[in-house]
Every structure is written in C-alpha cells, then in structure tokens.
Protein backbone atom coordinates (compact mmCIF):
# COMPACT_ATOMS: atom_id res chain seq x y z
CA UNK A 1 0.00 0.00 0.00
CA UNK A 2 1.30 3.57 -1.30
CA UNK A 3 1.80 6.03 1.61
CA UNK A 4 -0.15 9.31 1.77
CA UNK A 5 1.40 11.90 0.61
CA UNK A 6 1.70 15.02 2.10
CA UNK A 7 1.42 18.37 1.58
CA UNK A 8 1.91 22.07 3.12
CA UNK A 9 1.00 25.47 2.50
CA UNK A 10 2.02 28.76 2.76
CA UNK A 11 -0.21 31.97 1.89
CA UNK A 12 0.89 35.93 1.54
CA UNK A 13 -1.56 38.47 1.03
CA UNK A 14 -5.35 39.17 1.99
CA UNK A 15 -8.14 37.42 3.98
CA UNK A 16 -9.41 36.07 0.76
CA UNK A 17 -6.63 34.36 0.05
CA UNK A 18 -6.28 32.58 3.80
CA UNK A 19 -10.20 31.37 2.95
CA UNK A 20 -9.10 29.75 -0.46
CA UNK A 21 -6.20 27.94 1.02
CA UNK A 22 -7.89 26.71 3.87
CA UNK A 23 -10.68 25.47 1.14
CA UNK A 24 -7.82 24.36 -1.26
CA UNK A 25 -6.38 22.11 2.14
CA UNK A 26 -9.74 20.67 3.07
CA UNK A 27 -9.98 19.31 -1.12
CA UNK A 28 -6.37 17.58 -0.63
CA UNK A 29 -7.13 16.18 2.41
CA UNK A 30 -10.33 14.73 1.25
CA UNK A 31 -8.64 13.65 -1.37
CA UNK A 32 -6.04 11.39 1.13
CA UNK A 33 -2.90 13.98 1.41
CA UNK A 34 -1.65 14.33 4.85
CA UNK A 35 -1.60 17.96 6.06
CA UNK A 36 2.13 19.35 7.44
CA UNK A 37 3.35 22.74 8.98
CA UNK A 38 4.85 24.69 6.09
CA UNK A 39 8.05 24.20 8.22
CA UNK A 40 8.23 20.53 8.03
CA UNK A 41 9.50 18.50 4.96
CA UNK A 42 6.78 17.52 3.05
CA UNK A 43 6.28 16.04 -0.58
CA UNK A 44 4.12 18.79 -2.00
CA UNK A 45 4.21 22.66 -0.99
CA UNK A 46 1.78 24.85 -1.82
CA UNK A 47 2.28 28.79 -1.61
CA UNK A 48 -0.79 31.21 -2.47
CA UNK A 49 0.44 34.20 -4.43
CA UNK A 50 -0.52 37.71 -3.59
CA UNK A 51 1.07 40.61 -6.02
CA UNK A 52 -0.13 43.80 -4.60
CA UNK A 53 3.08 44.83 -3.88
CA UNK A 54 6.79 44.21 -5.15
CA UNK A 55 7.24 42.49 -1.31
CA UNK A 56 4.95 39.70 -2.16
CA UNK A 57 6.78 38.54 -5.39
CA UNK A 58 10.16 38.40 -3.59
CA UNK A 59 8.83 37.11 -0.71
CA UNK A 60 7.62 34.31 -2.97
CA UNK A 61 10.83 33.46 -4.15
CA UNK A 62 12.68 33.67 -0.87
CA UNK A 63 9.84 30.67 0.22
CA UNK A 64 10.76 28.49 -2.89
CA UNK A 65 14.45 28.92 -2.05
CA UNK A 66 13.67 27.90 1.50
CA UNK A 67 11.85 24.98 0.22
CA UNK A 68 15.13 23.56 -2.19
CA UNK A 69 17.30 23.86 0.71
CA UNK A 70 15.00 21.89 3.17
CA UNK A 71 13.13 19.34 0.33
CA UNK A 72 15.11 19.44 -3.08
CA UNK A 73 12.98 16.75 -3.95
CA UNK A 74 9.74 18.19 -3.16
CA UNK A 75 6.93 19.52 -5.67
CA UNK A 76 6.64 22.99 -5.98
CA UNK A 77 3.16 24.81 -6.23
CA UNK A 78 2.14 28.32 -7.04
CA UNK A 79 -0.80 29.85 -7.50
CA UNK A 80 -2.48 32.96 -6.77
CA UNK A 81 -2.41 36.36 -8.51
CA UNK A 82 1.10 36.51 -8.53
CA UNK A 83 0.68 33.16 -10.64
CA UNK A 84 -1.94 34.73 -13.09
CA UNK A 85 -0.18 38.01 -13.71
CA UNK A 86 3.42 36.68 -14.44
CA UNK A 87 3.08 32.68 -14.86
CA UNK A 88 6.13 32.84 -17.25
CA UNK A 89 8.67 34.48 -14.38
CA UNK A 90 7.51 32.19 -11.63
CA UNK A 91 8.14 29.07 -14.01
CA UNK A 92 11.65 30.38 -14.32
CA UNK A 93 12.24 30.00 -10.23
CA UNK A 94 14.85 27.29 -9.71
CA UNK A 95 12.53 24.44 -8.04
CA UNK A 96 9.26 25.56 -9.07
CA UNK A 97 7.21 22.56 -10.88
CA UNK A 98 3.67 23.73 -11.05
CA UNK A 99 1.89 27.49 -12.16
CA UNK A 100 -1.60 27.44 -11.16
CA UNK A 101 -3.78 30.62 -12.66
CA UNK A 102 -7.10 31.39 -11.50
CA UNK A 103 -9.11 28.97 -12.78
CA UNK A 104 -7.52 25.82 -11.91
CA UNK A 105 -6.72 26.35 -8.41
CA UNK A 106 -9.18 24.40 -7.17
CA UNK A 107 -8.30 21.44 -9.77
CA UNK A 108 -5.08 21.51 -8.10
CA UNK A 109 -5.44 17.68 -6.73
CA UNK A 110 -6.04 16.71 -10.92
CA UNK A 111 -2.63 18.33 -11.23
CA UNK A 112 -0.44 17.02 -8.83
CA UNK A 113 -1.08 13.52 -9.14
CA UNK A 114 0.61 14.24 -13.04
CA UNK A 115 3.37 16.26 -11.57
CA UNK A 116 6.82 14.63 -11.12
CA UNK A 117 10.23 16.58 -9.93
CA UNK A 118 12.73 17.39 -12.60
CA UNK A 119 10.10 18.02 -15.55
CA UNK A 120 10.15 21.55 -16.31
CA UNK A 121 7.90 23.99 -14.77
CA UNK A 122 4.31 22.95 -16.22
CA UNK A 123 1.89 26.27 -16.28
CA UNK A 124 -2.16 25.78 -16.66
CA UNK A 125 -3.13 28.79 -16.72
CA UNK A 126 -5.98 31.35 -18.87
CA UNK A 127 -6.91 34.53 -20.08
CA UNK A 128 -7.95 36.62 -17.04
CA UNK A 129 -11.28 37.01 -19.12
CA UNK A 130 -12.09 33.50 -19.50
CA UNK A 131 -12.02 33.36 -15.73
CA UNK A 132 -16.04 33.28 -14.97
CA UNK A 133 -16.86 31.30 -12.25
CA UNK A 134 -17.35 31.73 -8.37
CA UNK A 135 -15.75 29.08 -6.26
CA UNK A 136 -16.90 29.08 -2.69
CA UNK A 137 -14.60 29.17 0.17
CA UNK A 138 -13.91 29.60 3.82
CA UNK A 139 -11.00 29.09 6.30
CA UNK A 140 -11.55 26.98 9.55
CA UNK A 141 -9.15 25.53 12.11
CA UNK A 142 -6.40 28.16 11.17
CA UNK A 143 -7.82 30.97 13.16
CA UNK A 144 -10.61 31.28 15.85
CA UNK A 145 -12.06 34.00 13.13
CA UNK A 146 -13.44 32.45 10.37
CA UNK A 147 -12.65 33.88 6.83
CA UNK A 148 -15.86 33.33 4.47
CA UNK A 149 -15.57 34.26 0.74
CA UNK A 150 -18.73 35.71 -0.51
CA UNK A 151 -17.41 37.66 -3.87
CA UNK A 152 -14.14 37.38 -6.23
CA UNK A 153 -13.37 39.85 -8.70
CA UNK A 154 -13.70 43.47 -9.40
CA UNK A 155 -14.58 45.14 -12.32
CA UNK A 156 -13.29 48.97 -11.27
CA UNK A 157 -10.11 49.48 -12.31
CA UNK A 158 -8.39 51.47 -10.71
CA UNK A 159 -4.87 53.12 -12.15
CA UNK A 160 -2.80 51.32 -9.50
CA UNK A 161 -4.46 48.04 -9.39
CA UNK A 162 -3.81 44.35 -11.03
CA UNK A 163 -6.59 42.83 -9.07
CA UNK A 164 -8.92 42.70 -12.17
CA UNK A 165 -6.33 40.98 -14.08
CA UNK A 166 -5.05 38.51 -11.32
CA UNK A 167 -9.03 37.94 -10.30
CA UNK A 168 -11.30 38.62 -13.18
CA UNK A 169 -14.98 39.89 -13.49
CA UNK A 170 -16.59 40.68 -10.11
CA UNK A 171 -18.65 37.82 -9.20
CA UNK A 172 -20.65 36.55 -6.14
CA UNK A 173 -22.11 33.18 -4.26
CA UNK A 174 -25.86 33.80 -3.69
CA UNK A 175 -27.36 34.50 -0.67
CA UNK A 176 -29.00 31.09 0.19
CA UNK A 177 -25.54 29.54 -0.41
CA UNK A 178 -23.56 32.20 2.17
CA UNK A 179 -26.33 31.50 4.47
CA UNK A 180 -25.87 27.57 4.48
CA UNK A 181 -21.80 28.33 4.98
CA UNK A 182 -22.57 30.20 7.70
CA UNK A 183 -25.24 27.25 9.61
CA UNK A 184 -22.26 25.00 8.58
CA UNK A 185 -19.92 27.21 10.22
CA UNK A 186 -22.09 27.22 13.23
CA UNK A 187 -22.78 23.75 13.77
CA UNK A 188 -18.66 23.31 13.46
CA UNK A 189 -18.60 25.76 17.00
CA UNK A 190 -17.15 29.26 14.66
CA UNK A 191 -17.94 32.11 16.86
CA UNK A 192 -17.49 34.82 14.14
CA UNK A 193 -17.41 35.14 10.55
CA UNK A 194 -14.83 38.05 8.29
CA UNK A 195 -17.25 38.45 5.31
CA UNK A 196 -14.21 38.79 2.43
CA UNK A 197 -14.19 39.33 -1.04
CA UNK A 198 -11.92 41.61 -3.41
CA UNK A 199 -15.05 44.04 -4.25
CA UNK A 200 -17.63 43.15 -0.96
CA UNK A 201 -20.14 45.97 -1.37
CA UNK A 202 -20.46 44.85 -5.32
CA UNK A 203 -21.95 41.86 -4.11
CA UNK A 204 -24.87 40.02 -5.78
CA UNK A 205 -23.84 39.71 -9.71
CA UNK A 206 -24.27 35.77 -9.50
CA UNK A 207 -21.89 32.83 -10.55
CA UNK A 208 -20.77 34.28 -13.64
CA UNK A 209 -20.87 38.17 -13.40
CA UNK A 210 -22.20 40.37 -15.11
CA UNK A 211 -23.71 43.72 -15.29
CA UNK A 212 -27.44 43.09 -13.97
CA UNK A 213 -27.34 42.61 -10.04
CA UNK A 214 -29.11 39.64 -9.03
CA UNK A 215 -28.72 40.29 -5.21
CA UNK A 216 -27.56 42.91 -2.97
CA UNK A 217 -25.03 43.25 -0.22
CA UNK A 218 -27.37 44.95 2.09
CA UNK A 219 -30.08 41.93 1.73
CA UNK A 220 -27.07 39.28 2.51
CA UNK A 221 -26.26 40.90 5.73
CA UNK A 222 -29.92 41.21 6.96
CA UNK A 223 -30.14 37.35 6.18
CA UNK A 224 -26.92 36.50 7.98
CA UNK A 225 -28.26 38.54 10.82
CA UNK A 226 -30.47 35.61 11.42
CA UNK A 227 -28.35 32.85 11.53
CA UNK A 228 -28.45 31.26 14.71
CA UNK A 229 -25.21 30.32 16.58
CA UNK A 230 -22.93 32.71 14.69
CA UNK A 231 -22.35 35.14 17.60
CA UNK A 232 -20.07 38.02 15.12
CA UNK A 233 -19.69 39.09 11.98
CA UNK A 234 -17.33 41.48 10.50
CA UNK A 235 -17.36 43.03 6.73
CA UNK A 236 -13.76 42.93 6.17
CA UNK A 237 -13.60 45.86 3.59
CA UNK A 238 -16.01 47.74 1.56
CA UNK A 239 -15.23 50.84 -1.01
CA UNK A 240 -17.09 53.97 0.34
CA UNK A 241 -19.12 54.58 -2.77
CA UNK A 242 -20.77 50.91 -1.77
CA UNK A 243 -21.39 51.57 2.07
CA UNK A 244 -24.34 52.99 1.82
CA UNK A 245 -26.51 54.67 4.74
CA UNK A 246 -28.61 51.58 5.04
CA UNK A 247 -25.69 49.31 5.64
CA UNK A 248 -24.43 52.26 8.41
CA UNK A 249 -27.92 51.73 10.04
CA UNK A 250 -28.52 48.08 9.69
CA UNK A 251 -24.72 47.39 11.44
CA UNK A 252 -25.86 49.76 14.02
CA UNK A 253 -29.12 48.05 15.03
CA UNK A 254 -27.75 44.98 14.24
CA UNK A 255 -27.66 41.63 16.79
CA UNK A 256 -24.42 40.37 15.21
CA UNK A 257 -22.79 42.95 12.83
CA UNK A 258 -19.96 44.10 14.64
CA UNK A 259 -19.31 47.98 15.26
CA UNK A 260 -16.09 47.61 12.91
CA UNK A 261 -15.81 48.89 9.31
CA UNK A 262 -12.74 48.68 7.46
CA UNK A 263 -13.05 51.69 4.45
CA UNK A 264 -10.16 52.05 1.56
CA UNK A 265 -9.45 55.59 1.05
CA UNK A 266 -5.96 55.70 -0.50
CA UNK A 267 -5.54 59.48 -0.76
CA UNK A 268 -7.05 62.47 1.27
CA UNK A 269 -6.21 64.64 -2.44
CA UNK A 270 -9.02 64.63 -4.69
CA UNK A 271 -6.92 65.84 -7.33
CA UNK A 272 -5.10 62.52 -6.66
CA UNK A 273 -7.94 60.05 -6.11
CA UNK A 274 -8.83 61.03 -9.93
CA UNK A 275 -5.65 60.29 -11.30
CA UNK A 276 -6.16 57.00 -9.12
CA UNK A 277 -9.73 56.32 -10.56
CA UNK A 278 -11.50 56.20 -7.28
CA UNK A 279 -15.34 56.37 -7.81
CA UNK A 280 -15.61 59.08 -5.33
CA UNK A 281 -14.06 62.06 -3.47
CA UNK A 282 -13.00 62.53 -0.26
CA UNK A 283 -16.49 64.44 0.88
CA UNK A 284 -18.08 61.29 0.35
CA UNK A 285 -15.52 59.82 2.24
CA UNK A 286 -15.81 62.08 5.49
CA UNK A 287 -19.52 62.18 4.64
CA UNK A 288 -19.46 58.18 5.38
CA UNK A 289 -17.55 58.40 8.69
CA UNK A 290 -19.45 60.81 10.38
CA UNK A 291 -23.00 59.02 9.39
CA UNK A 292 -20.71 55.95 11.27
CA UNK A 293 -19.89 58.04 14.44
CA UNK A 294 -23.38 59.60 14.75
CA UNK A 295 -25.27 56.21 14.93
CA UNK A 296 -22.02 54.01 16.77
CA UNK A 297 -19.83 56.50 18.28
CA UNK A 298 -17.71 53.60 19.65
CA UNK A 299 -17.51 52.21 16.14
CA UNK A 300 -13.39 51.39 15.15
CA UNK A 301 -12.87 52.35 12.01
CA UNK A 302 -9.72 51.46 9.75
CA UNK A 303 -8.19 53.13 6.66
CA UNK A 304 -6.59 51.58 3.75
CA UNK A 305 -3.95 54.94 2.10
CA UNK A 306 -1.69 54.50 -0.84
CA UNK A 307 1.70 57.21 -0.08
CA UNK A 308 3.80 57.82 -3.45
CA UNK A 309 1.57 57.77 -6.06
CA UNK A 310 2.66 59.26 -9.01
CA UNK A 311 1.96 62.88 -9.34
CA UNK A 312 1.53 63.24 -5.56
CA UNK A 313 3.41 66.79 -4.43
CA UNK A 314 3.90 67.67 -1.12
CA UNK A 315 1.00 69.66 -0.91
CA UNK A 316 -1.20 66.41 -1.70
CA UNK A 317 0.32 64.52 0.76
CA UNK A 318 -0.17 67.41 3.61
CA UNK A 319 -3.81 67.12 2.55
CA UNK A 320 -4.14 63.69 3.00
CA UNK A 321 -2.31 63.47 6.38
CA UNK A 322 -4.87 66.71 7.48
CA UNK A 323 -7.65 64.74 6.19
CA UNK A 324 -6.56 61.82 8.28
CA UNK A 325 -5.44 63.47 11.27
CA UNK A 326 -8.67 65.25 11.11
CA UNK A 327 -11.06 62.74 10.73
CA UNK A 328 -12.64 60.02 13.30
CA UNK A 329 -10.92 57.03 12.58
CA UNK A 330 -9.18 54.74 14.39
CA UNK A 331 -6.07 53.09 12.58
CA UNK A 332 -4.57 53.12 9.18
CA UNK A 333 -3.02 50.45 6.69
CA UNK A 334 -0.30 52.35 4.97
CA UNK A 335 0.83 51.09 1.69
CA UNK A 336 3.92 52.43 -0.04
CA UNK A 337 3.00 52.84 -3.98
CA UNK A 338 4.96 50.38 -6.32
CA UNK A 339 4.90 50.13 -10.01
CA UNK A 340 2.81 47.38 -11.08
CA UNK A 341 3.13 46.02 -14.56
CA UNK A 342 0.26 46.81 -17.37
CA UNK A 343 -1.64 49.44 -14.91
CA UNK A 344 -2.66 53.11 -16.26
CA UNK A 345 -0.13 54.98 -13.45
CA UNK A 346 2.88 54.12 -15.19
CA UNK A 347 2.26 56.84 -17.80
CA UNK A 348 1.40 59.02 -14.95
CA UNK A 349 4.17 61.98 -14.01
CA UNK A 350 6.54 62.84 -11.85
CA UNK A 351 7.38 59.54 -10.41
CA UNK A 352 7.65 60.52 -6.41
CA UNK A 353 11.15 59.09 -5.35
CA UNK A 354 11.52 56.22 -3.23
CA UNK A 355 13.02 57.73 -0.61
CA UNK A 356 9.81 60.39 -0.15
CA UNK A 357 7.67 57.55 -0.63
CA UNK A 358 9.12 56.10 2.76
CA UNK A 359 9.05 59.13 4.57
CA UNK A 360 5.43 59.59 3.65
CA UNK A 361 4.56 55.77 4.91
CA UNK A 362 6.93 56.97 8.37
CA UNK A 363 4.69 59.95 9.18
CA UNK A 364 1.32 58.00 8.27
CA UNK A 365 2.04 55.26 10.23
CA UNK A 366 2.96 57.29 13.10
CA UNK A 367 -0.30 59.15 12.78
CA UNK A 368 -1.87 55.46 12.76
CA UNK A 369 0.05 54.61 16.08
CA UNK A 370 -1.99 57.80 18.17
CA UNK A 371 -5.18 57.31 16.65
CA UNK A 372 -5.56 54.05 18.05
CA UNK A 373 -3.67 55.10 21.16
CA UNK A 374 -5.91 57.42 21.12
CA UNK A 375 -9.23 55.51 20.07
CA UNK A 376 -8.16 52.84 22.89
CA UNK A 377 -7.98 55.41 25.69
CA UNK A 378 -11.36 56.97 24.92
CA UNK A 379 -12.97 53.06 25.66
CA UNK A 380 -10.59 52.48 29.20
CA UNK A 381 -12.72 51.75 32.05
CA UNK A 382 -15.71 50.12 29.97
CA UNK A 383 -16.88 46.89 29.92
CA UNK A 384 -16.82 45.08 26.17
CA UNK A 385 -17.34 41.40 24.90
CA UNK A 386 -14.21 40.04 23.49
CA UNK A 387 -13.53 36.80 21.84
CA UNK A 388 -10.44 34.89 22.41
CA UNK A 389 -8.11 33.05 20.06
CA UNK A 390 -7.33 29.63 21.26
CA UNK A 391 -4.05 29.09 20.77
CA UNK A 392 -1.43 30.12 23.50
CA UNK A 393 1.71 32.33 22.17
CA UNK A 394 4.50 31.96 25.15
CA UNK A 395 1.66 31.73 27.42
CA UNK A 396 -0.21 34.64 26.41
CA UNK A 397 -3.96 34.31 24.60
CA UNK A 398 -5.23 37.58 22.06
CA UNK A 399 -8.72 38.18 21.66
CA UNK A 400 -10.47 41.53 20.05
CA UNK A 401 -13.17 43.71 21.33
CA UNK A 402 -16.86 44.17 19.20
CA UNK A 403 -14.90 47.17 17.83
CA UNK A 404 -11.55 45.48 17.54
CA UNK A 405 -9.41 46.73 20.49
CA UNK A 406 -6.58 44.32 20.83
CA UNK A 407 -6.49 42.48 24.53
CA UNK A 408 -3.74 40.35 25.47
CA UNK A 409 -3.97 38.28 28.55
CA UNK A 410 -2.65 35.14 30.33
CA UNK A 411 -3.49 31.90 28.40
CA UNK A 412 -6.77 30.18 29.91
CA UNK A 413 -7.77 27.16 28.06
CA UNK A 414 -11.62 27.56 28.99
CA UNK A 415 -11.23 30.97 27.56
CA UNK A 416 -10.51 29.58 24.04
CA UNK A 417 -13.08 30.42 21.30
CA UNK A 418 -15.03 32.24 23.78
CA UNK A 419 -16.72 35.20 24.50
CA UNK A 420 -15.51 37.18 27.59
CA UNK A 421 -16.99 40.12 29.55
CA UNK A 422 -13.62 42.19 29.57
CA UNK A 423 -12.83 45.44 31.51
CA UNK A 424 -10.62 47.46 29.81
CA UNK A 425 -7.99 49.01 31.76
C-alpha cells in the first residue's frame, strides 16, 4: 500500500486568500494527502500568491528557495495572482514545478497527481477574461475567526491596481448559499465570521458576473443577521461609494454585525484620487464616517492609504495626512505605492522618489500609532465582549473587542473560542 502523501502550505496576502487555502487544504485532504506545517519536509508545498506589492513577489521566491534547501525533492506549487499576472517568471524560479492561474486552483489535486520533480515547470493557466466562475470558500481551524468568501473579482479598475487581471470579473455566491456556509460554520462551534471578497459591497452579480445585479449586499447581511449560533460578523472591507446609509444603520441596530468597518481611502487629495480612478471624493468619504460616528460612536474604524503615487506633491500629501489626522478614525493600513506592470499609473508623471515615498509611509504610520492610542484610551474603564483566540503564544492568549481593540492576557484554556466580559484598563 502507497503512503499518503503530504502536503503544506504557505499563503501571503489578503483574507481572501487565507479562505481559499484553507478550502484548497480541506480538497487535498479529502482527497487522502496528509496535512504538514509549512516548516516541516513535506512532498508537495503549496504557496498562495498575492502581487499587490513588489514584497509579495520576492517574498515568494525567498519561500521556494527555502523549500530547495530543506526538500530538493519536493513539488513545488504556485498559485495565486502573482501566478496569473506573471506565470512565465515564476516558471523560471529554480525548483518551481507547477503554475496554477485562476481557474484551476481548485483542480489543483487533478494536477499534482501528473506532476513529477525534474520536468520543467508545467503552467495551466488562462486569459484573465475567461475566468467566470465563483468558487466558494472559507477558512476553519487556522484561526478562531473564520474567513468566508462571498465575492471574487472586481470590475473597477483602478490606475494602481492588477486585481482585475489577477481575479477577473466581479462575481458573487448567492445569498442562500452564504447562508448555508454560515449554519455550517455554526454547527462546526465558529464564533465569528470576516465576510471577504476583493469588491464586498459589489456583491450580488451571480456565478458568472455580469452587469445586472441579481442580489444585494445589504439583503445578505440582513439574512446573515439571522443565523443562529454565529455570535459576530465582521465586513472585512467595503469601497465607500458601496457603504451605503442603510448598511451604516442596519450594522448599528444589528444583533451580530460588529461595530467595525474597514473603508479604503488611499488618498485624502481629490486631485489625486482622480488620477487614481476612485469612484468618489473625499467628501463622500468624510460624509461616510461621520454618518458611522453619529449612529455608533464607539464604532473602530480602519483606513486603507496609498503614499507615493505618481503625481503626488507635497501639498497632496499634507492634505491627505490633514484629512486623516482630522477625521474620526481609528487606525490606518499604509501602503507604499509600487509600479505594477500593465496598470494606467505608469504613464502618470513625476514619479515621487523612493526615498519620499518612505518618509510619507513613516509619518502615516505614526499618525496610525496615536489614533488608536488614542481611540483605545477613549474606551478604558468600559466593559466590552471580546472573543479569544485559542491558541497560547508563550503563554499569552489575544482576543479583540466588538470594535476590535486588541487584549492580550494570560493563556486560559476555557477561555478559548469564547466570548468574555472584559474590563478594559
């Protein structure tokens, strides 16, 4: 009898990608591999792509060279949109034996069992346009927070993005089926649910896309509200031009929405959000925030920016940092700008130099640092639910707040995957 094989994975990027390899593990182990740590020798790795940033394609690279010095003679997987954008250049890694592109990641186990070491790289991969299905998926065991995938795709484009060309057409699971994830979900003992997606609030164009909405985002989250056993939901990101006032007001009346909104901004300039291609300007923007405080003023609220674009002066960047020092939110993700193959901002001039691009990230992350300083202290002294992970890190258990303040404690088993009455002090 033929031992199991076995297999490991590694993932870089979003939440979305976490809740396809999770779903991508569960189809390999179904299908008899054993599952390893990514840090054990095993006969197949896998390692999910992001390529949002120049980071994530070297960071690939360093993984595969990890992998030939600890396993020479293990497979090599990649997939992801790093995979879909540049399948040629990963094939050309020393060690890498398999380029999955976005519609056969989830026919991975077809693949493997025809892979052998030493062939040359083998690519399946497609035209980003013939991508045009939704694949369901959801991470579980990794995390106490569970990761559910409810739309892929995006079909803004945006003059610094490569998300429509790594993902394809925005498309969407149905309602019914999210619901039935999320009784599944339940019945397996997750607490909360991270709604995720690459365009959430564009949710509802069906299976295949398209441009006639079938559903809305707004009636999926009153349906979820419903769901018995799920005890907290969070909507992991949605564009401000989606968010609209009825989503605000449902969240804030709602049983298991959490106060917690996570809203992409990427410049404070309107002058530069047009050169980005945002779908709105940064009145809507404030416009959305303060309809947030007014109905949950202890909502959290966190900011996706983009420092370096091309084109941004000084004076931009000064508006953007007033904007955000100004405004009533409660931590920023900075992201330095990198070029990014095929996308409309290359043409776009000056080019800000590096070294100003990483001052601007300095100063913006700094300003992140006291507004949640600053957000925490306003909430010391209160009383607020907060669910902790399970796992122990040198004796010490995390858990998060409704509105995601971080708490770190001493580990307590019984405390695992439960909800805790916490003082905040």
């Amino acid at each position: 009898m033929t031992a199991a094989k076995s297999v490991a994975f590694h993932t870089l990027g979003c939440k979305l990608n976490f809740s396809e390899t999770s779903t991508i593990s569960r189809m390999l182990e179904k299908d008899g591999f054993v599952k390893k740590d990514f840090d054990d020798t095993a006969d197949v790795y896998v390692i999910n792509t992001c390529s949002v940033t120049d980071n994530a394609d070297k960071e690939c690279r360093q993984l595969v060279r990890r992998i030939q010095r600890r396993a020479p003679g293990s497979l090599v997987v990649i997939t992801g949109c790093y995979a879909q954008l540049k399948p040629q250049e990963i094939a050309g890694i020393p060690g890498v034996d398999l380029v999955l592109g976005a519609a056969e990641k989830f026919n991975i186990a077809d693949h493997i069992r025809e892979l052998a070491k030493g062939d040359s790289a083998k690519i399946c991969s497609c035209d980003i346009e013939d991508v045009n299905t939704f694949h369901s998926s959801y991470s579980v065991n990794d995390r106490t927070r569970t990761f559910l995938k409810v739309q892929d795709g995006c079909d803004y484009n945006c003059s610094f993005c490569t998300i429509p060309m790594a993902r394809g057409i925005s498309r969407s699971d149905s309602v019914a089926n999210v619901v039935a994830s999320a009784h599944e979900l339940a019945a397996g003992g997750v607490k909360e649910i991270v709604l995720t997606g690459v365009n959430l609030g564009d949710f509802g164009k069906g299976f295949e896309g398209g441009k006639k909405r079938e559903e809305t985002f707004f009636e999926l989250i009153q349906q979820l509200d419903e769901v018995e056993g799920i005890e907290r939901y969070r909507i992991s990101s949605i564009e401000p031009n989606l968010l609209s006032n009825e989503i605000i007001e449902f969240v804030a009346g709602s049983k298991r929405f959490m106060p917690h909104f996570h809203i992409p901004l990427q410049s404070g300039s309107n002058e530069v959000l047009a050169l980005m291609r945002r779908r709105y300007r940064r009145e809507l923007y404030a416009e959305k925030v303060g309809l947030i405080k007014q109905f949950m003023p202890h909502c959290s609220i966190g900011v996706d920016v983009i420092v370096g674009f091309p084109a941004e002066s000084d004076a931009h960047f000064r508006e953007t940092y007033d904007f955000l020092h100004d405004l009533d939110v409660s931590y920023l993700h900075v992201f330095t700008y990198s070029e990014r193959d095929n996308t409309h901002a290359l043409g776009i001039q000056p080019v800000v130099p590096i070294q100003v691009r990483h001052e601007r990230n300095k100063a913006l992350r700094n300003l992140s640092h006291k507004k949640l300083q600053y957000f925490t202290e306003q909430h010391l002294g209160q009383t607020r639910k907060v669910l902790f992970e399970k796992h122990s890190r040198d004796g010490m258990m995390e858990g998060y707040t409704d509105n995601y303040i971080k708490v770190t404690t001493p580990f307590r088993e019984e405390w695992g995957n439960s909800i805790v009455e916490w003082n905040l002090r």
